[in-house]
N, C-alpha and C. Protein backbone atom coordinates (compact mmCIF):
# COMPACT_ATOMS: atom_id res chain seq x y z
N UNK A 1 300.89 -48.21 -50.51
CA UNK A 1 299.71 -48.94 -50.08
C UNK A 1 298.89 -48.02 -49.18
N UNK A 2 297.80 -48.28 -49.23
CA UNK A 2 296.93 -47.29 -48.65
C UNK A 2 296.73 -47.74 -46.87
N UNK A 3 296.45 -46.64 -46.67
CA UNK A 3 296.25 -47.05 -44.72
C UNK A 3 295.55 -48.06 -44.51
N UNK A 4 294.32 -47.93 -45.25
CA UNK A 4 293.25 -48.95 -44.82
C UNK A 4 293.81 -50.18 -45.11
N UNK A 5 294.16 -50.60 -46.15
CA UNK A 5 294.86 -51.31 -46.19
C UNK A 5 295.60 -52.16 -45.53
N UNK A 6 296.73 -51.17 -45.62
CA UNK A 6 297.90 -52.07 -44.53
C UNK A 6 297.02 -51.76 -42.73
N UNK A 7 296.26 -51.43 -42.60
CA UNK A 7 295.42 -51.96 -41.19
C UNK A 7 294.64 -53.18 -41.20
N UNK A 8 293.75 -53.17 -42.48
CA UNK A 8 293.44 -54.55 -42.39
C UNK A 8 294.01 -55.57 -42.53
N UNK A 9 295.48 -55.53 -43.05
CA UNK A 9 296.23 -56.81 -43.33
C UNK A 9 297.08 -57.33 -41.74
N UNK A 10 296.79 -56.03 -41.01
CA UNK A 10 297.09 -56.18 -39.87
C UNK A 10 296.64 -56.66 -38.42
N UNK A 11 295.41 -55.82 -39.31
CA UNK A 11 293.55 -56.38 -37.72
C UNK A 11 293.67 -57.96 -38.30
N UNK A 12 293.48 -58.21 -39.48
CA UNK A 12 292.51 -59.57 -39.55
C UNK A 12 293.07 -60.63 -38.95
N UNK A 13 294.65 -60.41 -39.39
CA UNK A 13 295.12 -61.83 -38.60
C UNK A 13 294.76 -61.78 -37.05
N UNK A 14 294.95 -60.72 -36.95
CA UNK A 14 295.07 -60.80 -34.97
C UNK A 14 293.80 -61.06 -34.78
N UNK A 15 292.75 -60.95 -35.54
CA UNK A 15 291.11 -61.56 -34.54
C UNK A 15 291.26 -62.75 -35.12
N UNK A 16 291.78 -62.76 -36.27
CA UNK A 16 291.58 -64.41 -36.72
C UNK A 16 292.60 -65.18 -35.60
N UNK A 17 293.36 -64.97 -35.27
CA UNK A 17 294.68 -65.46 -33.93
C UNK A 17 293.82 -65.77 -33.04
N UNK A 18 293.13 -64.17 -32.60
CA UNK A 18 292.64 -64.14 -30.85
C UNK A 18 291.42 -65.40 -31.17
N UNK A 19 290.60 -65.15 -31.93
CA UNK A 19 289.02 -66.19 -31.89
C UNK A 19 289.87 -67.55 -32.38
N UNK A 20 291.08 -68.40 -33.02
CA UNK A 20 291.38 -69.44 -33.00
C UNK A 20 292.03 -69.99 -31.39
N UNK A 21 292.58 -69.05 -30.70
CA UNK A 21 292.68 -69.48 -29.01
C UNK A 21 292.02 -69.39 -28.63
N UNK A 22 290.90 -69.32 -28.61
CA UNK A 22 289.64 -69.07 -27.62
C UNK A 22 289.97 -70.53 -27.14
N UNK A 23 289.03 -70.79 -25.42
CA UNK A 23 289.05 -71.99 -25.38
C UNK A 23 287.63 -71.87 -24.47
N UNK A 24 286.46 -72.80 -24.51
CA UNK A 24 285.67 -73.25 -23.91
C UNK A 24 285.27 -73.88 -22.79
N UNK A 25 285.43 -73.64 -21.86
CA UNK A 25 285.40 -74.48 -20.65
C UNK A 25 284.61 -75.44 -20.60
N UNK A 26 284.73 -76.38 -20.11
CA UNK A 26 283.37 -77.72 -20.45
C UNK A 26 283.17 -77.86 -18.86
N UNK A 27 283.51 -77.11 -17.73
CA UNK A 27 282.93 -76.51 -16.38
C UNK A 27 282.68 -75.52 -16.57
N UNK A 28 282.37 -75.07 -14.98
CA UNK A 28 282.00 -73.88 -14.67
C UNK A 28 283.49 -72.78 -14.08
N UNK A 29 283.18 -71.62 -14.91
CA UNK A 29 284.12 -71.03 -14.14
C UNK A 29 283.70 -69.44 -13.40
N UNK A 30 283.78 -69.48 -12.40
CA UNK A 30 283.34 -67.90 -11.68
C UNK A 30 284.68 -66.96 -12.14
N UNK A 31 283.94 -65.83 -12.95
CA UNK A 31 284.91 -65.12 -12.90
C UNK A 31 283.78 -63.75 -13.20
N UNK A 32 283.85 -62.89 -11.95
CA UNK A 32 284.88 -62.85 -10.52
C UNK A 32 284.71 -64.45 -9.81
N UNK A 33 285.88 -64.68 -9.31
CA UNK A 33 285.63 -65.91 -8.41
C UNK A 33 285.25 -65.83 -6.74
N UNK A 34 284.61 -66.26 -6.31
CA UNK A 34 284.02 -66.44 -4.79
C UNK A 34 284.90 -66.13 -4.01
N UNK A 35 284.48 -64.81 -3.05
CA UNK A 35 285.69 -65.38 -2.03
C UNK A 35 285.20 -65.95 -1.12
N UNK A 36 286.29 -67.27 -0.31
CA UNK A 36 285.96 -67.61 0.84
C UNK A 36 286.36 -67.08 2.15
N UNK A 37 285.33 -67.63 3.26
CA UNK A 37 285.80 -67.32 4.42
C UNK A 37 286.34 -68.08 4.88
N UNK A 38 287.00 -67.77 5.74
CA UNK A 38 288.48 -69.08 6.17
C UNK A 38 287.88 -69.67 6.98
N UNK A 39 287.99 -71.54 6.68
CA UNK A 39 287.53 -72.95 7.62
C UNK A 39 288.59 -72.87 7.87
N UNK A 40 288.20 -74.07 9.06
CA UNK A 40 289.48 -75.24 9.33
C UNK A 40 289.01 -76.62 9.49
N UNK A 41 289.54 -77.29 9.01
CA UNK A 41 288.73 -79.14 8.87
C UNK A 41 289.77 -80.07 10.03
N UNK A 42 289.60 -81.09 10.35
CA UNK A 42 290.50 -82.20 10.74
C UNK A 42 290.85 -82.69 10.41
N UNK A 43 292.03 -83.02 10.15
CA UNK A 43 292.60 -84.29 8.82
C UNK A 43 293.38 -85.15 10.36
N UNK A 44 293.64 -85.92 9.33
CA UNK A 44 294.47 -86.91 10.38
C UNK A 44 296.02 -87.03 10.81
N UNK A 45 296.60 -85.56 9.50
CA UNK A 45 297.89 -84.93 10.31
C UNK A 45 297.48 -83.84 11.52
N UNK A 46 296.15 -84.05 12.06
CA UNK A 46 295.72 -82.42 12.36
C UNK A 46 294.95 -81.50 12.22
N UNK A 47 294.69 -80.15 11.55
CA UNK A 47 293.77 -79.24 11.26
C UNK A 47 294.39 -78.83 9.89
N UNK A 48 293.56 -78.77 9.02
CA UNK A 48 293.42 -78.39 7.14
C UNK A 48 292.71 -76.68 7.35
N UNK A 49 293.44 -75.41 7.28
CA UNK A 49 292.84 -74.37 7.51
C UNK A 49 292.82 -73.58 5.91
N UNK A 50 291.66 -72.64 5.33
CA UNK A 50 292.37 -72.43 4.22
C UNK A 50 293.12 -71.90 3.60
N UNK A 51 293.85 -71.21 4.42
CA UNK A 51 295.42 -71.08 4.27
C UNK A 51 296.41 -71.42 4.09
N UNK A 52 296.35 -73.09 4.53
CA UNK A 52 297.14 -74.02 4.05
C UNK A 52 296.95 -74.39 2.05
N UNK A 53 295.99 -73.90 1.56
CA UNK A 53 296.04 -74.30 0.70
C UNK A 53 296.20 -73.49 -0.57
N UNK A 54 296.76 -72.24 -0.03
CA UNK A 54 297.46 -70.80 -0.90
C UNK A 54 298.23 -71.28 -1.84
N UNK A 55 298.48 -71.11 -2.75
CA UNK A 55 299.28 -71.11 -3.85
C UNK A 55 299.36 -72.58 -4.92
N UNK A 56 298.16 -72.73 -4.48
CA UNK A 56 297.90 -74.00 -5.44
C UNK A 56 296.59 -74.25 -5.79
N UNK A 57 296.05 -74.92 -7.02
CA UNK A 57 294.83 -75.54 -7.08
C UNK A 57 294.06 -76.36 -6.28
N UNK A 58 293.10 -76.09 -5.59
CA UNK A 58 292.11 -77.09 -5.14
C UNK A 58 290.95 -78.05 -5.52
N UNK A 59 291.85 -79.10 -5.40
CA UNK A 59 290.24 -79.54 -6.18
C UNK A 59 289.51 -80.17 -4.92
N UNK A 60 288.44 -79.81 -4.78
CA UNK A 60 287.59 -79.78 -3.23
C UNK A 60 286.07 -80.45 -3.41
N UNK A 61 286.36 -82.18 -3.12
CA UNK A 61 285.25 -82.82 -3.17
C UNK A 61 284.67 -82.98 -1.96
N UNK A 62 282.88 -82.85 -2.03
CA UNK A 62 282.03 -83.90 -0.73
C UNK A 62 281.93 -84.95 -0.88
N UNK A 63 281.91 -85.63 0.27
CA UNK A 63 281.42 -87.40 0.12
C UNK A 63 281.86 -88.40 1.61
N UNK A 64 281.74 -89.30 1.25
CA UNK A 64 282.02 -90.05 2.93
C UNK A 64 282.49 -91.43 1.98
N UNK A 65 283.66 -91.99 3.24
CA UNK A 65 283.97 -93.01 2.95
C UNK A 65 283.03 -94.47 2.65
N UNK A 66 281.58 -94.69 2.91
CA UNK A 66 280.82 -95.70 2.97
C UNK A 66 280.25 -95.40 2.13
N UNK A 67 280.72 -94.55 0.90
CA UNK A 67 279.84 -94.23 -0.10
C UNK A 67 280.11 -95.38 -1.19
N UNK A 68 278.81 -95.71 -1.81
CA UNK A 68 278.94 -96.78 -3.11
C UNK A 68 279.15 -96.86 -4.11
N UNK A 69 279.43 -95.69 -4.80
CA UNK A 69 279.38 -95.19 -6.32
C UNK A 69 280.72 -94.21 -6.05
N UNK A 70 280.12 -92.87 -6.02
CA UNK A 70 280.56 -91.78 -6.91
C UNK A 70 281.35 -91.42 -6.28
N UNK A 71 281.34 -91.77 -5.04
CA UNK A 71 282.96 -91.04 -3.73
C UNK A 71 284.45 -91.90 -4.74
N UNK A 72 284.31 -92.83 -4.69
CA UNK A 72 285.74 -93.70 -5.26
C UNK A 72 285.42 -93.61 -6.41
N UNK A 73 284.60 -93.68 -7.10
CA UNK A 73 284.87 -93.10 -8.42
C UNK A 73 285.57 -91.90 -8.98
N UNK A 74 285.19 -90.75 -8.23
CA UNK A 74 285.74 -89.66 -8.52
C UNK A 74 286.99 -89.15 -7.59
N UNK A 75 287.42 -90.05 -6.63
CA UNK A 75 288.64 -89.91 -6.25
C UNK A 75 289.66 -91.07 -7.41
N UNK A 76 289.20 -92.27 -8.03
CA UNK A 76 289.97 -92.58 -8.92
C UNK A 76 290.19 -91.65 -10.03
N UNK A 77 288.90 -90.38 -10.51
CA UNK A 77 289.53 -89.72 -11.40
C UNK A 77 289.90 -88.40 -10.70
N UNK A 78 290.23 -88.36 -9.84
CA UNK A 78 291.12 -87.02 -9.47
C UNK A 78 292.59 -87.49 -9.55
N UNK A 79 292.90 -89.14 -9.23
CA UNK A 79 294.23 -89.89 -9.53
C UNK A 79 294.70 -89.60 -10.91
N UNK A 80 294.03 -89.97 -11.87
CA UNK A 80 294.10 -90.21 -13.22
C UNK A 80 294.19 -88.41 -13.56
N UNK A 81 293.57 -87.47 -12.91
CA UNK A 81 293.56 -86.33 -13.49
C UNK A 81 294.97 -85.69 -13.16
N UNK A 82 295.69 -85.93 -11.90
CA UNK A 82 297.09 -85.84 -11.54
C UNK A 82 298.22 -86.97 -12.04
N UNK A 83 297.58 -87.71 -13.09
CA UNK A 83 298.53 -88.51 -13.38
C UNK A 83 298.79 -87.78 -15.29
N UNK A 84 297.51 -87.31 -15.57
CA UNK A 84 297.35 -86.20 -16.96
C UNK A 84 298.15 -85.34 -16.69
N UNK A 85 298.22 -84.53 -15.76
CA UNK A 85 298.80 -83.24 -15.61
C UNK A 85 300.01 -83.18 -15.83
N UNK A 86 300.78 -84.71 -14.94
CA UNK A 86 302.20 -84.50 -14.72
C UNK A 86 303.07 -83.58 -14.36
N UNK A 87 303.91 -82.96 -14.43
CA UNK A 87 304.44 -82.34 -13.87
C UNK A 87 303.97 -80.66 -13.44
N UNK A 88 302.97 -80.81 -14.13
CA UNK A 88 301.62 -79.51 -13.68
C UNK A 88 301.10 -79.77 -12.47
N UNK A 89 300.78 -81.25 -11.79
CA UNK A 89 300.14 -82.02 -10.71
C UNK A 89 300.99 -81.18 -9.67
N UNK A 90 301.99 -80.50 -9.62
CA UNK A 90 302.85 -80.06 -8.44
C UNK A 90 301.78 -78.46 -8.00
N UNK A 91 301.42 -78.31 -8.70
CA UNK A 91 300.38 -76.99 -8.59
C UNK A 91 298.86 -77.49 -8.39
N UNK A 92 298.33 -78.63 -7.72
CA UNK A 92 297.41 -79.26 -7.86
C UNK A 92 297.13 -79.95 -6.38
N UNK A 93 295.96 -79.89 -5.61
CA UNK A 93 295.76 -80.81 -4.63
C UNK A 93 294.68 -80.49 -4.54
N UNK A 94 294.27 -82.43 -4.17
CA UNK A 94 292.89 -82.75 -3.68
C UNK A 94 292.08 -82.61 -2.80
N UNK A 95 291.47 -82.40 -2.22
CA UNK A 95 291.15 -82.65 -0.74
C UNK A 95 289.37 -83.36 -0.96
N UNK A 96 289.26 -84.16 0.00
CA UNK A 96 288.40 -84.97 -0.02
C UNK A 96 287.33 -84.64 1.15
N UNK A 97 286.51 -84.06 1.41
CA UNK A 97 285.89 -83.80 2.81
C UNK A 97 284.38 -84.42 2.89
N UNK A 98 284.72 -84.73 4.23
CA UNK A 98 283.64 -86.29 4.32
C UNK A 98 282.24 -85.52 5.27
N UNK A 99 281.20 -85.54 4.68
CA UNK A 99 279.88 -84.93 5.25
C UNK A 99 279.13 -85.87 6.35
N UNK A 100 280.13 -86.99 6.70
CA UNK A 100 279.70 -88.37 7.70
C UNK A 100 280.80 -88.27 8.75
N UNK A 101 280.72 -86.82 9.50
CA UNK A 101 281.83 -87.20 10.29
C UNK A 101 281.43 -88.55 11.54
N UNK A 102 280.17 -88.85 11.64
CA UNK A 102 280.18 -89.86 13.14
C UNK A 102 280.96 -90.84 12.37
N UNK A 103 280.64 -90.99 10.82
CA UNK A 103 282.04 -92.70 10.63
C UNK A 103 282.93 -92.37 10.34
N UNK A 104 283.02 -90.93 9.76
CA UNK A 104 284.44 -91.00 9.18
C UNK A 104 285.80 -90.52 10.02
N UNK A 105 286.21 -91.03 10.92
CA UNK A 105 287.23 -90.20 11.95
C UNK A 105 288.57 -89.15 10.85
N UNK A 106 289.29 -88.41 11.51
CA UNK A 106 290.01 -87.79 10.46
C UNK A 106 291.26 -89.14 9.85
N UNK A 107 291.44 -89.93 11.13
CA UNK A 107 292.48 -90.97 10.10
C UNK A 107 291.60 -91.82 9.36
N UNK A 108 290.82 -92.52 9.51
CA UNK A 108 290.03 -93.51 9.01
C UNK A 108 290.38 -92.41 7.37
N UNK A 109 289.83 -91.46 7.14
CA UNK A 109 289.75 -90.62 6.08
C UNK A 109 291.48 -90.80 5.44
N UNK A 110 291.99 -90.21 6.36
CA UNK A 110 293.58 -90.29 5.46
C UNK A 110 294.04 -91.38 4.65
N UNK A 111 293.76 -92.52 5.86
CA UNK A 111 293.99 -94.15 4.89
C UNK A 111 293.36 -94.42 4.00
N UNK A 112 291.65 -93.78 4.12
CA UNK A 112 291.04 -93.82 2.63
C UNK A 112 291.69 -93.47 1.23
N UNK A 113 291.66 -91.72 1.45
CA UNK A 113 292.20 -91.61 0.26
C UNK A 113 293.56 -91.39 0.07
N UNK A 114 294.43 -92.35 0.87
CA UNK A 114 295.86 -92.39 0.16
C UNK A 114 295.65 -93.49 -0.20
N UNK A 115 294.46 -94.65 -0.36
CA UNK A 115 294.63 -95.95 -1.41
C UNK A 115 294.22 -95.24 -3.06
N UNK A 116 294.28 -93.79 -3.04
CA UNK A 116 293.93 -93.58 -4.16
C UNK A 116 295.78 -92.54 -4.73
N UNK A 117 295.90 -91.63 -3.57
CA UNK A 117 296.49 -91.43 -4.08
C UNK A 117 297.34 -90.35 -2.49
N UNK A 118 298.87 -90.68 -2.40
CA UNK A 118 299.05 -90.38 -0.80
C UNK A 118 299.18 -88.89 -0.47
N UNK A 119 299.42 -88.18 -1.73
CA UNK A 119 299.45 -86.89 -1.52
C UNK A 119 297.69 -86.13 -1.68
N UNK A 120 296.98 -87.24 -1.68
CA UNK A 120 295.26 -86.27 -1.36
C UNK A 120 295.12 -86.33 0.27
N UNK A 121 294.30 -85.46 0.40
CA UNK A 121 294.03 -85.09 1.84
C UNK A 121 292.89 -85.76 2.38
N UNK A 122 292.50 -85.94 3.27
CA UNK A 122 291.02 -86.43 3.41
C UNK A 122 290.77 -85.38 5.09
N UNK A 123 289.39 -84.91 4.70
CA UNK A 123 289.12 -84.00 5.92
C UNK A 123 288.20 -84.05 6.44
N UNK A 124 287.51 -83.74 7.69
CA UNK A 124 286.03 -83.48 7.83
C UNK A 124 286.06 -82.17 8.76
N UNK A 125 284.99 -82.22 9.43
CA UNK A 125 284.85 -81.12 10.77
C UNK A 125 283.84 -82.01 11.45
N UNK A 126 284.86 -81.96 12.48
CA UNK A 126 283.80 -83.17 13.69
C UNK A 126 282.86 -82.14 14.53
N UNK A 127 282.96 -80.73 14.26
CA UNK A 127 281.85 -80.15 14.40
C UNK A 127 281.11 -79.58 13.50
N UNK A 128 279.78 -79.97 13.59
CA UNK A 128 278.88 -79.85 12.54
C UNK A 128 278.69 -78.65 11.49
N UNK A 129 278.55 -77.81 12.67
CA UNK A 129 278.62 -76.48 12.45
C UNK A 129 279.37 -75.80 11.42
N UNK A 130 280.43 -76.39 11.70
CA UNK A 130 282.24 -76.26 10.99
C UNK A 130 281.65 -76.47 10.10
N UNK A 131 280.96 -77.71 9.62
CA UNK A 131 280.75 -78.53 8.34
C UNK A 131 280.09 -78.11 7.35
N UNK A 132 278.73 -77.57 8.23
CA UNK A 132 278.09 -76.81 7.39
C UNK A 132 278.18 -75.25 6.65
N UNK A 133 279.35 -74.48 7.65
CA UNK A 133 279.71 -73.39 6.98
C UNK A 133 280.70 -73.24 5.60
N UNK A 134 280.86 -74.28 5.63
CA UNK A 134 282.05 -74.69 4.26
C UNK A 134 281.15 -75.38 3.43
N UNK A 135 280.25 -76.21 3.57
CA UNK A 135 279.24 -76.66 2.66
C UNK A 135 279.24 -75.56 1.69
N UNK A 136 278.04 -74.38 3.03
CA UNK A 136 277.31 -73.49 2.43
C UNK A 136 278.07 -72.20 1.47
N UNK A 137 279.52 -72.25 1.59
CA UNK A 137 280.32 -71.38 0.92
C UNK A 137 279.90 -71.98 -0.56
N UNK A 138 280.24 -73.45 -0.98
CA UNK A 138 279.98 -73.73 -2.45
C UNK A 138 278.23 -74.03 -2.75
N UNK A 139 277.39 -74.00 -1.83
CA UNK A 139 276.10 -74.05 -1.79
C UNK A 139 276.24 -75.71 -2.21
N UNK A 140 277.04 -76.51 -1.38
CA UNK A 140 276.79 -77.81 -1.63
C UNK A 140 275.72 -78.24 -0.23
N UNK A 141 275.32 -79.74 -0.48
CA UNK A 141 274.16 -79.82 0.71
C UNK A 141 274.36 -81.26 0.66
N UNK A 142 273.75 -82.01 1.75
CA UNK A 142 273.99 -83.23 1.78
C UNK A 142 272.54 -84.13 2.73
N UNK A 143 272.53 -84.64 2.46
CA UNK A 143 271.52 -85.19 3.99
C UNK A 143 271.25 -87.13 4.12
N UNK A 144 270.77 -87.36 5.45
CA UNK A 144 271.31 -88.82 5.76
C UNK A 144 269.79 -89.81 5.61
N UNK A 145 269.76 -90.13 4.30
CA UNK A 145 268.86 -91.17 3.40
C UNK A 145 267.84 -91.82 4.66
N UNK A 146 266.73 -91.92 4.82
CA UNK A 146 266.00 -92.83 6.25
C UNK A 146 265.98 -94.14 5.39
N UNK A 147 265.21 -95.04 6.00
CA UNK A 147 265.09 -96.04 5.87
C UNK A 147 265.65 -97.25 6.72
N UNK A 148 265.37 -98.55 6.27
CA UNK A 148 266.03 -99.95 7.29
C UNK A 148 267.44 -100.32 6.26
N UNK A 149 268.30 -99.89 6.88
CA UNK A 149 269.40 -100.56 6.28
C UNK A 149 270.30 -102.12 7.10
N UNK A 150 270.46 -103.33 6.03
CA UNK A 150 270.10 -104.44 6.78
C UNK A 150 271.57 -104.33 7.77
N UNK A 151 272.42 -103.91 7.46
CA UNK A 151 273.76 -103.60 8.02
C UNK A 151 273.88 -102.56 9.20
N UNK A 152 272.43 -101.89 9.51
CA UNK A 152 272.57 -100.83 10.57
C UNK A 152 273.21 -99.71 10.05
N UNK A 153 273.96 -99.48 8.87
CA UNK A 153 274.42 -98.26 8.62
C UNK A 153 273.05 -97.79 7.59
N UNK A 154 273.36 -96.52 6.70
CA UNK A 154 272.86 -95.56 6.44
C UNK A 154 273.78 -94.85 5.10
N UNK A 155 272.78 -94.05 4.50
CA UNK A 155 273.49 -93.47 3.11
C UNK A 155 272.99 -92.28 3.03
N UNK A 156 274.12 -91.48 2.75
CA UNK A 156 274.43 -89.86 2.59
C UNK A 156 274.27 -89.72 1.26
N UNK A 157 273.01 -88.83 1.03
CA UNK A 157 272.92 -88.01 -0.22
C UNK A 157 273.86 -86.88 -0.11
N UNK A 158 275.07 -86.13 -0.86
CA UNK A 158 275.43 -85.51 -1.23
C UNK A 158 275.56 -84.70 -2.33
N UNK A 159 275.98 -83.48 -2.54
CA UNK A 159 276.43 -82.69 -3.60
C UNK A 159 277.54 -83.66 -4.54
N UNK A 160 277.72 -84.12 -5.61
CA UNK A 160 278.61 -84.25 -6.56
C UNK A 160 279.99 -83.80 -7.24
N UNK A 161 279.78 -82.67 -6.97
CA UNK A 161 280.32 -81.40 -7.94
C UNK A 161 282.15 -81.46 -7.38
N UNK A 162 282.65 -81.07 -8.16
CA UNK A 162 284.10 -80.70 -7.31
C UNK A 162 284.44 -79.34 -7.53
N UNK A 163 284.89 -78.65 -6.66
CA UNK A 163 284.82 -77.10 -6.20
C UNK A 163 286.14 -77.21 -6.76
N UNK A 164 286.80 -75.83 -7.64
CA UNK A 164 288.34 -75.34 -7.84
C UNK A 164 288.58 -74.41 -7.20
N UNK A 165 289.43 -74.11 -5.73
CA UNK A 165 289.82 -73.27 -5.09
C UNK A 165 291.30 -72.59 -5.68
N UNK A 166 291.05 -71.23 -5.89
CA UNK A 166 292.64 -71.09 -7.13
C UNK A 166 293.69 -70.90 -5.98
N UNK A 167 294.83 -70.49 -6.24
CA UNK A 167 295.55 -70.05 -5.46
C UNK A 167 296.01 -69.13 -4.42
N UNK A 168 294.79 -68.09 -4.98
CA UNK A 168 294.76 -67.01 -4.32
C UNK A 168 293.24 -67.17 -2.92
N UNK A 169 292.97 -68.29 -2.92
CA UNK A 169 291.78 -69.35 -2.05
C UNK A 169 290.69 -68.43 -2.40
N UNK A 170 290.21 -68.42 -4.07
CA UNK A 170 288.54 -68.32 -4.30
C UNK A 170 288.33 -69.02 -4.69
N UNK A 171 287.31 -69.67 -4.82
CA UNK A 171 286.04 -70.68 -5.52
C UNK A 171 286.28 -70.01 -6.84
N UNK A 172 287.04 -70.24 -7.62
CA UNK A 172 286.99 -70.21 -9.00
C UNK A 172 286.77 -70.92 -10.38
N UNK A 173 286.22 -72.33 -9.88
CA UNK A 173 285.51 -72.73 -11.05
C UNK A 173 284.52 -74.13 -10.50
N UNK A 174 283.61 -74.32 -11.54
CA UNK A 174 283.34 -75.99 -10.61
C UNK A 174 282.99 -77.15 -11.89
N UNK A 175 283.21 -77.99 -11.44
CA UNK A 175 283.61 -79.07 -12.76
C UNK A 175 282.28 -80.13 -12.05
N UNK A 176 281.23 -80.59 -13.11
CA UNK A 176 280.29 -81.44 -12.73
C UNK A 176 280.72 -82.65 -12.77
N UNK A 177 280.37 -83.81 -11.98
CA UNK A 177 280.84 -85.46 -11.44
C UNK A 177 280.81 -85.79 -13.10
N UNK A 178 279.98 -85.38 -14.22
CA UNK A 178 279.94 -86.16 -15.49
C UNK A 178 280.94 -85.72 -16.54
N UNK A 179 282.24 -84.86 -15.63
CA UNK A 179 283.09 -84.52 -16.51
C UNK A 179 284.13 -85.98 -16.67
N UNK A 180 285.38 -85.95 -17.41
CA UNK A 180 285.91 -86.70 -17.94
C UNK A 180 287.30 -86.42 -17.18
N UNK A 181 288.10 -87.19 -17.00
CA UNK A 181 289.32 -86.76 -16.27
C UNK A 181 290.35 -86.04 -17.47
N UNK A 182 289.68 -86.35 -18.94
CA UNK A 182 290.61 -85.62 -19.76
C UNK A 182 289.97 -83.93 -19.87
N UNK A 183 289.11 -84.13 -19.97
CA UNK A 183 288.13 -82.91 -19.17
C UNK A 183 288.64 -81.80 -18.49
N UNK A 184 288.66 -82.28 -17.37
CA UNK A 184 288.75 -81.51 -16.00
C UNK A 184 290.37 -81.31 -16.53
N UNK A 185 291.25 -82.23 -16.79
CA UNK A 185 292.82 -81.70 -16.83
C UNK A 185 293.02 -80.14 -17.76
N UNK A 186 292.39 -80.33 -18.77
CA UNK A 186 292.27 -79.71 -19.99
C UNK A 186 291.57 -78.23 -19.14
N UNK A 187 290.59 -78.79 -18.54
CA UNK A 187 290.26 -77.12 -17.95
C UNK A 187 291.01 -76.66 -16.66
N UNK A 188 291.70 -77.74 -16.12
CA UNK A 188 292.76 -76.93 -15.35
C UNK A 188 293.80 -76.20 -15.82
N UNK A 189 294.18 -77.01 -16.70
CA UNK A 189 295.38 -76.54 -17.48
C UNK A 189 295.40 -74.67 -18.08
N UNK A 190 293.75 -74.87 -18.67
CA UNK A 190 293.44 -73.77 -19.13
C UNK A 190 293.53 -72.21 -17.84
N UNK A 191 292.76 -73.00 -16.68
CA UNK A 191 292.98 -71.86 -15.88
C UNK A 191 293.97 -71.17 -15.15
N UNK A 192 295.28 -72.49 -14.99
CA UNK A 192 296.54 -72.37 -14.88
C UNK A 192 297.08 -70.93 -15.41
N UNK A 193 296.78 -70.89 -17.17
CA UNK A 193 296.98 -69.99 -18.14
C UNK A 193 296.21 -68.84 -18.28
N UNK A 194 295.19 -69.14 -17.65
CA UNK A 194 293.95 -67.75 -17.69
C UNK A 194 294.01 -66.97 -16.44
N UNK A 195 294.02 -67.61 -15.03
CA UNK A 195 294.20 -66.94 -13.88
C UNK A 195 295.35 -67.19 -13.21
């Protein structure tokens, strides 16, 4: 058999292999991924620094507990997305960080989101400052709605998005609020395998 030959009987499968694994991300993924500079938040065991969160996935939402929609919405599908994973979920944590620190104290936050799920975190920075330098790492933004609210409180426009901090703590991918919790599992899973 001739060279050419037995090379092509050899190339074709392997691109036909490599282009049938391809996989598509239906987020965003940075690659190179972001590095961050090291916060520290308040949780209500304490201080959340990001060091504590080495060797695992982050999935790193904004929002405040008095939110009406999309805060408990998307902490029910970060539940559902650790309930997909299963035994992958051990390489996986949430953290929830609240852009309302005057309501949200760091426990008030903890009891929040352990009605979703007890191993998510809930964090803020009761200094502002703090708050905004971790914003500005994912270029998320937030600001506090005017108007007469008949209850005396008030509503926080926020960023949506949920940030993937990998293990090695970069900003390595970001998944939009209109993803699907089968979604987001599927592209964790993937990056599990890719990075």
């Amino acid at each position: 058999m001739p060279l050419w030959t037995r090379l092509y009987l050899i190339l074709v499968p392997l691109f036909l292999v490599a282009g049938c694994s391809s996989y598509d991300y239906v987020g965003t993924v940075l690659d190179p991924p972001n590095e961050l500079e090291s916060f520290t938040l308040d949780t209500g065991e304490g201080t959340l620094a990001l060091g504590d969160l080495e060797g695992k996935y982050t999935l790193l939402f904004f929002g405040y507990t008095f939110c009406p929609d999309i805060c408990p919405a998307t902490l029910f599908e970060m539940k559902q997305v650790i309930e997909v994973l299963g035994p992958q979920a051990e390489q996986v944590q949430v953290v929830f960080v609240s852009v309302d620190p005057a309501r949200d104290s760091p426990e008030q936050l903890a009891a929040y989101v352990s009605n979703f799920d007890p191993n998510f975190i809930g964090a803020t920075a009761i200094d502002g400052d703090d708050l905004d330098m971790v914003l500005a790492q994912f270029g998320a933004t937030y600001f506090i709605e005017e108007g007469e609210n008949p209850n005396g409180g008030y509503l926080v426009t926020h960023t949506g998005s949920i940030f993937v901090i990998d293990p090695d703590l970069r900003w390595r991918a970001l998944f939009r609020e209109s993803m699907t919790a089968e979604e987001i599992s599927r592209d964790l899973r993937q990056l599990m395998r890719d990075f």
